[in-house]
Protein backbone atom coordinates (compact mmCIF):
# COMPACT_ATOMS: atom_id res chain seq x y z
CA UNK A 1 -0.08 8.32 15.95
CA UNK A 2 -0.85 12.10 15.05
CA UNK A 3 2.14 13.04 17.76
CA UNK A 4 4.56 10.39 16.24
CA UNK A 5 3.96 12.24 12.68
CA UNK A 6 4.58 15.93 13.99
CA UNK A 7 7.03 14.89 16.18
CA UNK A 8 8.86 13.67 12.78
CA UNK A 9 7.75 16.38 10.91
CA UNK A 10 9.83 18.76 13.03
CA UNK A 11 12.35 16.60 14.16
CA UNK A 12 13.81 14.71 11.12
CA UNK A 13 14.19 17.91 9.03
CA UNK A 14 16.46 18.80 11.37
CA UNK A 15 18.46 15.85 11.72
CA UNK A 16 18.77 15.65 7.98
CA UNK A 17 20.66 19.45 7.80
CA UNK A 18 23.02 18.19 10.90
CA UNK A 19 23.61 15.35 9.32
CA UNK A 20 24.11 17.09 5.54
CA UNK A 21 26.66 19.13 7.27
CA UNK A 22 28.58 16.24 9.79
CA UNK A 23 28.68 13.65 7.49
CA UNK A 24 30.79 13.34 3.58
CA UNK A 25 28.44 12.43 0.82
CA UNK A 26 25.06 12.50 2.78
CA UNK A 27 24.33 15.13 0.56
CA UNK A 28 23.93 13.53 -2.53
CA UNK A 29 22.78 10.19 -0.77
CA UNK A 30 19.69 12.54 0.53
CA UNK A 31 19.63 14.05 -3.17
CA UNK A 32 19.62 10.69 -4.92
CA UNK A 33 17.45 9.06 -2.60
CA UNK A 34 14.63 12.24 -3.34
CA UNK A 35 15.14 11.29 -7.17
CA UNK A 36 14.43 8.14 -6.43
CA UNK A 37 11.19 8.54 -4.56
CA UNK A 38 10.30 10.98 -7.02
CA UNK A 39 10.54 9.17 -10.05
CA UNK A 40 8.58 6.34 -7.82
CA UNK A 41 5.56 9.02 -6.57
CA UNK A 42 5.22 10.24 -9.69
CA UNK A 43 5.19 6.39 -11.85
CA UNK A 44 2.73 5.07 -9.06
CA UNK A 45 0.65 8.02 -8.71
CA UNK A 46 0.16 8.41 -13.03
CA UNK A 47 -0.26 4.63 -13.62
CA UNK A 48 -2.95 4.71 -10.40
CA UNK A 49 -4.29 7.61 -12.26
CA UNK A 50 -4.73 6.07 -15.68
CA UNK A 51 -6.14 2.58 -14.95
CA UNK A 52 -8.86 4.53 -13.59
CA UNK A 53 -9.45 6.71 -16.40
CA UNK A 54 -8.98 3.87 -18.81
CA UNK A 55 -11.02 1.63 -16.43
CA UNK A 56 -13.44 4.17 -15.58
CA UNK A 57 -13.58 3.62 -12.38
CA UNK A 58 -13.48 7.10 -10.71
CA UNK A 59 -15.08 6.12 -7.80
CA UNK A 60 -13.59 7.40 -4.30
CA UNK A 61 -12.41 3.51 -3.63
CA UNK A 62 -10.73 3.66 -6.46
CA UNK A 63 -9.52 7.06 -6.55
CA UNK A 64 -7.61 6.22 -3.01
CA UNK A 65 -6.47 3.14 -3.24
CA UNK A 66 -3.11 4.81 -4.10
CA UNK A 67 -2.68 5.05 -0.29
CA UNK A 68 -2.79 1.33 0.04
CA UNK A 69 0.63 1.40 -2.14
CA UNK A 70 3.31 0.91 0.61
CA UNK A 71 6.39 2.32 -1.68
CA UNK A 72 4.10 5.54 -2.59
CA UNK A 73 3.41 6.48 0.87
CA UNK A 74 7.03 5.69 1.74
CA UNK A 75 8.47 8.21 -1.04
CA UNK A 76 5.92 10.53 -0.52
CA UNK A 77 7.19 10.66 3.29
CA UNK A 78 10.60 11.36 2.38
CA UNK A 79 9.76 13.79 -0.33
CA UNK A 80 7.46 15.84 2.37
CA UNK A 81 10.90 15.39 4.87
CA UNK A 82 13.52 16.13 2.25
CA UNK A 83 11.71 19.39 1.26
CA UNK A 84 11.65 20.94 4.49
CA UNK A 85 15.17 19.70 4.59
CA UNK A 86 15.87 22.01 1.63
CA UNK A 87 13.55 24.63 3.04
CA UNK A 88 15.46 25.06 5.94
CA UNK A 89 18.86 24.66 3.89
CA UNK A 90 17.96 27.52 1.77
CA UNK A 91 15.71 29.69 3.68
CA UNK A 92 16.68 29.66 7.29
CA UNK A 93 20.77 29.15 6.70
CA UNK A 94 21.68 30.00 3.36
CA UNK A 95 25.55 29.71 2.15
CA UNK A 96 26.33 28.35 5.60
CA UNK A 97 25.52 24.52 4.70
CA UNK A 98 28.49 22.44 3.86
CA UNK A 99 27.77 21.24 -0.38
CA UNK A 100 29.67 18.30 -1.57
């Protein structure tokens, strides 16, 4: 499982800039699609956050249940992807991507 996540983690980056550059309007489907899973993170991971304080409940169980939440670990992926996307955008080619 550990190989399957690094093998992403260096592979799908990549992919994202090829695609970014091949394909018309990928660009701001990646950009909306990272809005979206933000706006999702963040809601799940401050309402997780304040049951517990209002609970008080800040027990490890309950601290991490927020990794039981399917759509938080799914835009958290994509957030960790879409950054290095952006990373290597920026850093490693910079003014040679193609913007829409």
């Amino acid at each position: 499982m550990s190989g399957l996540v690094w093998g992403a983690v260096f592979t799908v980056p990549w992919l994202l800039v090829w695609l970014q550059n091949k394909v018309t309007g990928a660009k701001r489907i990646m950009d909306t699609a990272a809005y979206a899973a933000l706006v999702l993170f963040s809601g799940i991971a401050g309402v997780t956050v304040s049951e517990i304080l209002v609970n008080g409940t800040v027990f490890m169980t309950s601290v991490h249940k927020v990794f039981l939440n399917p759509l938080f670990l799914a835009s958290g992926g994509w957030l960790g992807l879409y950054a290095l996307q952006r990373l290597i955008v920026e850093a490693i080619f910079p003014g040679r991507a193609k913007r829409d």
